[in-house]
PDB file of N, CA and C in Angstrom:
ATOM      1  N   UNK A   1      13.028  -8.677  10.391  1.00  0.00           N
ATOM      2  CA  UNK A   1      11.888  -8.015   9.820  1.00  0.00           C
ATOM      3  C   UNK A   1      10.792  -9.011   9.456  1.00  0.00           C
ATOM      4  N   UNK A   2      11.017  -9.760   9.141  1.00  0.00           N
ATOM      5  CA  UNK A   2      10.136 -11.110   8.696  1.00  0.00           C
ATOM      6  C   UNK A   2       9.129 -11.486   9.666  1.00  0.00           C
ATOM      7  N   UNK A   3      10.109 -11.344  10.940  1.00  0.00           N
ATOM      8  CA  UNK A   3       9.441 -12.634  12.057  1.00  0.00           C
ATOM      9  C   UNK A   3       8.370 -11.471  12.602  1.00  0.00           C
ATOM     10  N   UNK A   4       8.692 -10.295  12.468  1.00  0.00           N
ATOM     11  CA  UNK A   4       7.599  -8.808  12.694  1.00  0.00           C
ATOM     12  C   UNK A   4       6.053  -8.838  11.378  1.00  0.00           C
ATOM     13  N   UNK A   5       6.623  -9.415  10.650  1.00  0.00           N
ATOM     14  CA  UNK A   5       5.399  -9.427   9.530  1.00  0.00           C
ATOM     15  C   UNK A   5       4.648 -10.468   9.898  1.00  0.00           C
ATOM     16  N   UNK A   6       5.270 -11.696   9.800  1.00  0.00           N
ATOM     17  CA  UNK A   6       4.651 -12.806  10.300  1.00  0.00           C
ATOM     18  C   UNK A   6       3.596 -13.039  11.177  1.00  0.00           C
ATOM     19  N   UNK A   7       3.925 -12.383  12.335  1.00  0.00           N
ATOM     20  CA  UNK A   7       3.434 -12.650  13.210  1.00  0.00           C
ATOM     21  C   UNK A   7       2.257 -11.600  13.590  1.00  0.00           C
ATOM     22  N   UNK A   8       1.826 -10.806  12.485  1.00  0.00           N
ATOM     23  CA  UNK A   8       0.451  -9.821  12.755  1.00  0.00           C
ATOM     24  C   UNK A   8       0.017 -10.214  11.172  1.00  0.00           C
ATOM     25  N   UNK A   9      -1.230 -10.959  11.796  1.00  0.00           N
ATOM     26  CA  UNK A   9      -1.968 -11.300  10.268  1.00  0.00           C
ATOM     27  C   UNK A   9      -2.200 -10.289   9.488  1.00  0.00           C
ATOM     28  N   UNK A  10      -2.841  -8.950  10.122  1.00  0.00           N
ATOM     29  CA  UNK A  10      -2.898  -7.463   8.995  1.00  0.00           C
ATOM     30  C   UNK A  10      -2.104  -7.148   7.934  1.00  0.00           C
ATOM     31  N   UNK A  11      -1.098  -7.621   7.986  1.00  0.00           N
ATOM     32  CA  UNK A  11       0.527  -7.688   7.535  1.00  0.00           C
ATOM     33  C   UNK A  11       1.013  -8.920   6.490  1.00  0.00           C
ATOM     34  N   UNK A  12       0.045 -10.035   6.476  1.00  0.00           N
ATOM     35  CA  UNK A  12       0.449 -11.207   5.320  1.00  0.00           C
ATOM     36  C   UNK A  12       0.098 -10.599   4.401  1.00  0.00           C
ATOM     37  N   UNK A  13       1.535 -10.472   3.738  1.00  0.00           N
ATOM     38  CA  UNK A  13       1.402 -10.769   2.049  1.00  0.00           C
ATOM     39  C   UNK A  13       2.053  -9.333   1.723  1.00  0.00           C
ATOM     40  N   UNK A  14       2.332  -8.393   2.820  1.00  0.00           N
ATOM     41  CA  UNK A  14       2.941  -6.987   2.597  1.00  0.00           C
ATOM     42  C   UNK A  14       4.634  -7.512   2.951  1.00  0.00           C
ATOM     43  N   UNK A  15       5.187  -6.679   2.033  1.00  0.00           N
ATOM     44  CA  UNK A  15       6.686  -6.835   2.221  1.00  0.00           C
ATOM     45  C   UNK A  15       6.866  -5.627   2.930  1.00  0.00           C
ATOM     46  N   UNK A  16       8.075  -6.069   3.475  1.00  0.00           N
ATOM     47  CA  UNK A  16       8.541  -4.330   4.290  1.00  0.00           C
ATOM     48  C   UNK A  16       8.872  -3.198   3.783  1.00  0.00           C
ATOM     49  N   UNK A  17       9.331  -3.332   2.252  1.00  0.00           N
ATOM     50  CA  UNK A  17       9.656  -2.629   0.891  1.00  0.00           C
ATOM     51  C   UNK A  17       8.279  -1.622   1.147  1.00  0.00           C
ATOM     52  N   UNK A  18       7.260  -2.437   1.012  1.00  0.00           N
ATOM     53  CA  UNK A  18       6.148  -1.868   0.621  1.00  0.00           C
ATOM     54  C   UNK A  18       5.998  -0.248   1.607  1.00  0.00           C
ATOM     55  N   UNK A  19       5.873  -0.890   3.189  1.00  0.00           N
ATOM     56  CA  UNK A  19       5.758  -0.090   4.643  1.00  0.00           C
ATOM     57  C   UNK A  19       6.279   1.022   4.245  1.00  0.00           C
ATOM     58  N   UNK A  20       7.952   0.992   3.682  1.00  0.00           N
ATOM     59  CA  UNK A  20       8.564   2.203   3.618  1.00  0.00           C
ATOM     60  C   UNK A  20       7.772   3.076   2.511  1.00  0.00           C
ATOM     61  N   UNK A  21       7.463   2.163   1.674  1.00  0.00           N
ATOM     62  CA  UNK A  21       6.824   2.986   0.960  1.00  0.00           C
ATOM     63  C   UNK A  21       5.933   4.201   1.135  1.00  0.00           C
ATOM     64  N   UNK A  22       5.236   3.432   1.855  1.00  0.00           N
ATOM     65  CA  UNK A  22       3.882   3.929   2.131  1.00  0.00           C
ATOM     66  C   UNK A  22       4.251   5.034   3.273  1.00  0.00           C
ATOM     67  N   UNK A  23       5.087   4.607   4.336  1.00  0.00           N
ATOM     68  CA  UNK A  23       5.992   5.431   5.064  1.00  0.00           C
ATOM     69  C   UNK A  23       6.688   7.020   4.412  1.00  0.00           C
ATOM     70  N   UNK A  24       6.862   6.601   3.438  1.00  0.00           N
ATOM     71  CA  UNK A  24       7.389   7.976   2.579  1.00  0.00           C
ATOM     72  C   UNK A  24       6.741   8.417   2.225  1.00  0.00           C
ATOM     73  N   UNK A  25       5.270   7.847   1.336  1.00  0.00           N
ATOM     74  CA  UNK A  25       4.288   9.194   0.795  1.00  0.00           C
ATOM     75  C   UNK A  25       3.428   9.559   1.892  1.00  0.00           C
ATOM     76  N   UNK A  26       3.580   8.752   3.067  1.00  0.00           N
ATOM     77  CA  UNK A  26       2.869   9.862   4.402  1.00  0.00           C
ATOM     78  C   UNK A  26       3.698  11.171   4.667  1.00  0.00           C
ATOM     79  N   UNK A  27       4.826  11.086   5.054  1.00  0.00           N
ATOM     80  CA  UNK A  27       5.592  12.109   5.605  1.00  0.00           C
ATOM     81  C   UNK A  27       5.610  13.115   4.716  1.00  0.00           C
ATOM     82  N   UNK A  28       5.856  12.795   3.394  1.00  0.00           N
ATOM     83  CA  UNK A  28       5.780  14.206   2.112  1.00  0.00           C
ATOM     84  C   UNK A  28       5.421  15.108   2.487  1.00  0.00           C
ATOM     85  N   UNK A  29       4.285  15.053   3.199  1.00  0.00           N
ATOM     86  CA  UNK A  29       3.739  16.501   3.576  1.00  0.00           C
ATOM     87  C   UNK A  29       3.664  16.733   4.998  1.00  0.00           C
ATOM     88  N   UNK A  30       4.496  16.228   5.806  1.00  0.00           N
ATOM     89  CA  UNK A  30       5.272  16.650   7.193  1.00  0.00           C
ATOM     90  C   UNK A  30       6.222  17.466   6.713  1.00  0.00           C
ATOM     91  N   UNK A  31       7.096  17.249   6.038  1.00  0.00           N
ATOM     92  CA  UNK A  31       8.443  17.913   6.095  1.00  0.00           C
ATOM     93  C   UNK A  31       8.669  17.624   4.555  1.00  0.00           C
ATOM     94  N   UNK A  32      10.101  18.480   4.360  1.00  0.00           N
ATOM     95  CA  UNK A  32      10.604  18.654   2.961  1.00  0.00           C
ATOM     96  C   UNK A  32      11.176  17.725   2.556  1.00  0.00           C
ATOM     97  N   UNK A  33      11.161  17.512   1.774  1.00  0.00           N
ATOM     98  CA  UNK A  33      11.836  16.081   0.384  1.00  0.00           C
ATOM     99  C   UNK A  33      12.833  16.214   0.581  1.00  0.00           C
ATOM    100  N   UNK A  34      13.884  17.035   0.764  1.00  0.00           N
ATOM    101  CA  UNK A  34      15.365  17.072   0.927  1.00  0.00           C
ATOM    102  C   UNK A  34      15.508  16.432   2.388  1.00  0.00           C
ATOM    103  N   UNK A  35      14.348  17.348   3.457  1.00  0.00           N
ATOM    104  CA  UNK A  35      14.707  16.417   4.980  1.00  0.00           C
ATOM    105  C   UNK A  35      14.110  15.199   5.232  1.00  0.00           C
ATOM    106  N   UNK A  36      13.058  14.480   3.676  1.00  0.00           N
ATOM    107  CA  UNK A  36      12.557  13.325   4.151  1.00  0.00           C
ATOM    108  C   UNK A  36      13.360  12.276   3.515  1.00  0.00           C
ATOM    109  N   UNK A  37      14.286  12.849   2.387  1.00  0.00           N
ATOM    110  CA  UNK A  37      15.541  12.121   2.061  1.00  0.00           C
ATOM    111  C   UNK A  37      16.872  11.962   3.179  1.00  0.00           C
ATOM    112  N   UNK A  38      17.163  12.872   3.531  1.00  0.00           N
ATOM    113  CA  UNK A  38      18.332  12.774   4.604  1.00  0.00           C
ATOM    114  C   UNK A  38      18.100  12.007   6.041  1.00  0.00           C
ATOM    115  N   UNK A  39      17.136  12.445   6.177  1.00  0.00           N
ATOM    116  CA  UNK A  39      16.494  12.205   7.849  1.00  0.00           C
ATOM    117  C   UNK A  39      15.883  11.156   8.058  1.00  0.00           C
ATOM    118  N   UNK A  40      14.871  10.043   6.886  1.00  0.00           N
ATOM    119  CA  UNK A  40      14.184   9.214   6.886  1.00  0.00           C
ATOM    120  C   UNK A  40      14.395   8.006   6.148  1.00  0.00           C
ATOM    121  N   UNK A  41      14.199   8.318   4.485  1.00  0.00           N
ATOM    122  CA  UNK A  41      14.405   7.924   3.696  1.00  0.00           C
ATOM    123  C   UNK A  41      15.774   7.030   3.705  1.00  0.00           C
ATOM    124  N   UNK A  42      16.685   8.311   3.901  1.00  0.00           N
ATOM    125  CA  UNK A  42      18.379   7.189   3.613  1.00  0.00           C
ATOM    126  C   UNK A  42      18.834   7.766   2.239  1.00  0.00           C
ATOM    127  N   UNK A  43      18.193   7.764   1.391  1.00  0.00           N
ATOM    128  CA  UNK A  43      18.585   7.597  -0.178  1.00  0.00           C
ATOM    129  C   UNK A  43      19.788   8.669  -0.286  1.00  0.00           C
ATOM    130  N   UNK A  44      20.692   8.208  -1.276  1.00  0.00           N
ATOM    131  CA  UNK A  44      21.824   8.731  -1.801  1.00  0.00           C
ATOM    132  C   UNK A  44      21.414  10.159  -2.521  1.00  0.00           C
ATOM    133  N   UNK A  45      20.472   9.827  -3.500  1.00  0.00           N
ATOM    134  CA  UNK A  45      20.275  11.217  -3.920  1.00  0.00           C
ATOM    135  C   UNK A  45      18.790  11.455  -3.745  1.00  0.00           C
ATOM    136  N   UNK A  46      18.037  12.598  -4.686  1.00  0.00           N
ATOM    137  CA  UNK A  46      16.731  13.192  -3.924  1.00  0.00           C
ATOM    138  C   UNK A  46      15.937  12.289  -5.179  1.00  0.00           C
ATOM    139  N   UNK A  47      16.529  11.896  -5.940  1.00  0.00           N
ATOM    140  CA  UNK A  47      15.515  11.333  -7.215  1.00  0.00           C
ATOM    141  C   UNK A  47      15.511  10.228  -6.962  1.00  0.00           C
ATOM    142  N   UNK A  48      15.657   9.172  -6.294  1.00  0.00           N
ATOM    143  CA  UNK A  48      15.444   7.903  -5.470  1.00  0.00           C
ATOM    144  C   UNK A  48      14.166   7.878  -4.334  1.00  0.00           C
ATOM    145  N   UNK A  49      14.493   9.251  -3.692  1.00  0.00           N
ATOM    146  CA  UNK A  49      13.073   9.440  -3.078  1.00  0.00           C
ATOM    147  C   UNK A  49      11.990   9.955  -3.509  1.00  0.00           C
ATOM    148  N   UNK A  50      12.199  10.719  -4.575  1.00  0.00           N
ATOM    149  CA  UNK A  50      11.264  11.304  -5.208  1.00  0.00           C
ATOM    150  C   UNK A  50      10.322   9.991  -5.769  1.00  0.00           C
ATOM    151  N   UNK A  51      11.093   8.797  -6.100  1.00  0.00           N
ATOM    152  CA  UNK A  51      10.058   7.901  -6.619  1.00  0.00           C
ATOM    153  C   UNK A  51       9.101   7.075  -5.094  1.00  0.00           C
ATOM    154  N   UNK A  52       9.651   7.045  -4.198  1.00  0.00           N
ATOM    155  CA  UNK A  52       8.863   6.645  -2.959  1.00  0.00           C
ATOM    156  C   UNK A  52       8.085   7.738  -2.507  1.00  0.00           C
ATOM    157  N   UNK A  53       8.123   8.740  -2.695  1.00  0.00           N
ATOM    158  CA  UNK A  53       7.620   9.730  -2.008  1.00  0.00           C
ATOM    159  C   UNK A  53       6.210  10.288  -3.068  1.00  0.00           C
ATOM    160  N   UNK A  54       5.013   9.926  -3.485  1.00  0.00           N
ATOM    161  CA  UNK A  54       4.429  10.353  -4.693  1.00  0.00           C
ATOM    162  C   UNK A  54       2.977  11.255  -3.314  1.00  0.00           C
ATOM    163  N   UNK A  55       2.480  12.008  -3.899  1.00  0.00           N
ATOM    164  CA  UNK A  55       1.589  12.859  -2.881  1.00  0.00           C
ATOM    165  C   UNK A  55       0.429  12.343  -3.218  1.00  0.00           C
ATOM    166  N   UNK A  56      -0.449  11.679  -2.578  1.00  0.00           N
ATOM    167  CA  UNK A  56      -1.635  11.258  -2.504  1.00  0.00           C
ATOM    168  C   UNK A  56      -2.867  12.463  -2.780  1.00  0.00           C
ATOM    169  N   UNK A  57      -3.450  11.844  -3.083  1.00  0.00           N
ATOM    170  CA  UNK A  57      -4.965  12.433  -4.079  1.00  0.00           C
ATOM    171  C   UNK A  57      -5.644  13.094  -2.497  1.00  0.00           C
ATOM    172  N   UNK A  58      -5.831  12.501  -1.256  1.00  0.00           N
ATOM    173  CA  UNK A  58      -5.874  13.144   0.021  1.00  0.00           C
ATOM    174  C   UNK A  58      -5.109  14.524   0.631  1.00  0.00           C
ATOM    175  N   UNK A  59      -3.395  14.284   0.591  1.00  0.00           N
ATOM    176  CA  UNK A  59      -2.673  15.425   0.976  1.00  0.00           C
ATOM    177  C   UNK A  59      -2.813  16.055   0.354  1.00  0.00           C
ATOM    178  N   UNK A  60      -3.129  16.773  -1.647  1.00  0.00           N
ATOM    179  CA  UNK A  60      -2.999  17.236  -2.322  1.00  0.00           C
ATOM    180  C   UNK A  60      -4.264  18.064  -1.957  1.00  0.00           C
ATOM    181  N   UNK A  61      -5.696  17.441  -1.938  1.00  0.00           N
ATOM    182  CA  UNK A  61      -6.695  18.225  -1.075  1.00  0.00           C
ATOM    183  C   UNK A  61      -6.552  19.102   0.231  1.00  0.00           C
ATOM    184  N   UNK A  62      -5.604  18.291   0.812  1.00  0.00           N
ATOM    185  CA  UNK A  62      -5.336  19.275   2.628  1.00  0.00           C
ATOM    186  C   UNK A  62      -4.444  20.619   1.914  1.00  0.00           C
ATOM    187  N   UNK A  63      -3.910  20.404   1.254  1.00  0.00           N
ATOM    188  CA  UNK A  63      -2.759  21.148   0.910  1.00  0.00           C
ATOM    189  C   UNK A  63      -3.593  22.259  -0.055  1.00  0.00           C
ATOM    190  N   UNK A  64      -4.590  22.223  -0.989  1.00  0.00           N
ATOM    191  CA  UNK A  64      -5.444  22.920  -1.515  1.00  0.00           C
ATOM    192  C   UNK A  64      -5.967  23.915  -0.367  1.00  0.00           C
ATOM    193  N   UNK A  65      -6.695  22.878   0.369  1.00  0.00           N
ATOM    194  CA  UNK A  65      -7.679  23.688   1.407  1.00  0.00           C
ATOM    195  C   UNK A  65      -7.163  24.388   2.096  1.00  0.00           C
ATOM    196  N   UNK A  66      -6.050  24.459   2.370  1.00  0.00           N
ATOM    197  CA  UNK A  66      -4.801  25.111   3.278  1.00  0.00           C
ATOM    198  C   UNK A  66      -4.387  26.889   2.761  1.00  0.00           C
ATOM    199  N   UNK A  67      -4.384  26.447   1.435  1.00  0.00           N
ATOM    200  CA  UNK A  67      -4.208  27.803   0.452  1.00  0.00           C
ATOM    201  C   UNK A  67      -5.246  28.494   0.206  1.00  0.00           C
ATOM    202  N   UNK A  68      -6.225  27.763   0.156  1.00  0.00           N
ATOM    203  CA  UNK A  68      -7.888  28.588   0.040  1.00  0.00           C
ATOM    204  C   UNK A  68      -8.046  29.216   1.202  1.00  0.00           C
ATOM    205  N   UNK A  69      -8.273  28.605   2.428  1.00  0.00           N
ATOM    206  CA  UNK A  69      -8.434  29.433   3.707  1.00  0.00           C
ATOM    207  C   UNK A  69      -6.967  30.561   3.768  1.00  0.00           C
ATOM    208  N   UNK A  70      -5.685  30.415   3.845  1.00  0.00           N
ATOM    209  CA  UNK A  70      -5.027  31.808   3.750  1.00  0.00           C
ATOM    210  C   UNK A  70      -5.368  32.629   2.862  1.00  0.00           C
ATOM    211  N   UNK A  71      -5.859  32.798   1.104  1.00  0.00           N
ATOM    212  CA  UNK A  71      -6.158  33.466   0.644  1.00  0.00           C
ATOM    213  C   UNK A  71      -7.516  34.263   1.252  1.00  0.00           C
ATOM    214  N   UNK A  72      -8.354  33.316   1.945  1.00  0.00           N
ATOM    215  CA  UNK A  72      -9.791  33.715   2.061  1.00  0.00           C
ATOM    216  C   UNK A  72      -9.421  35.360   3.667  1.00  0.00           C
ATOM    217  N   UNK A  73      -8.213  34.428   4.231  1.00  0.00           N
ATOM    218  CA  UNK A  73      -8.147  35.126   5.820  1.00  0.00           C
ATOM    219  C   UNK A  73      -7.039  36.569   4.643  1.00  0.00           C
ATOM    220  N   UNK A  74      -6.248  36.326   3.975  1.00  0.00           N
ATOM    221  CA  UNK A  74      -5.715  37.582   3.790  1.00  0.00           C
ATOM    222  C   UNK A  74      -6.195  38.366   3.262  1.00  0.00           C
ATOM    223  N   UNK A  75      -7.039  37.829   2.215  1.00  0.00           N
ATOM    224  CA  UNK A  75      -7.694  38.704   1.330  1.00  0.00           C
ATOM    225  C   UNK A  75      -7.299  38.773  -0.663  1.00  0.00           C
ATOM    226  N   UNK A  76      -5.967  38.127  -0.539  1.00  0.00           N
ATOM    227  CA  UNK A  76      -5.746  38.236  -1.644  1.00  0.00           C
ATOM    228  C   UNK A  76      -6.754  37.965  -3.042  1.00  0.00           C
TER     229      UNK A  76
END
């Protein structure tokens, strides 16, 4: 993993710790926390991922706008 960091300057000074990180609060809102624990993640239980997995100030907007337009198309 090292000799992969190393060798792309974009990448000095990021640990691979970090990647997953960042790796996990992307997917959050692909798929469910239970399948981004089992399937991705690894973690033993769901509260291990729950701390890698935090929803960005971005997805939380898509995810707004998402509910506004079905309310707007159903009518509710």
């Amino acid at each position: 993993m090292v000799d992969l960091i190393d060798g792309t300057p974009e990448l000095q000074g990021i640990r691979f710790h970090d990647l997953r990180h960042t790796f996990g609060t992307e997917c959050v809102g692909l798929m469910g926390i239970h399948d981004l624990r089992a399937l991705i993640m690894g973690h033993e239980t769901i509260q291990m991922t729950l701390r890698y997995s935090k929803v960005n100030s971005k997805r939380a907007e898509e995810v707004a706008q998402a509910v506004f337009e079905k309310i707007a198309t159903y009518g509710y």
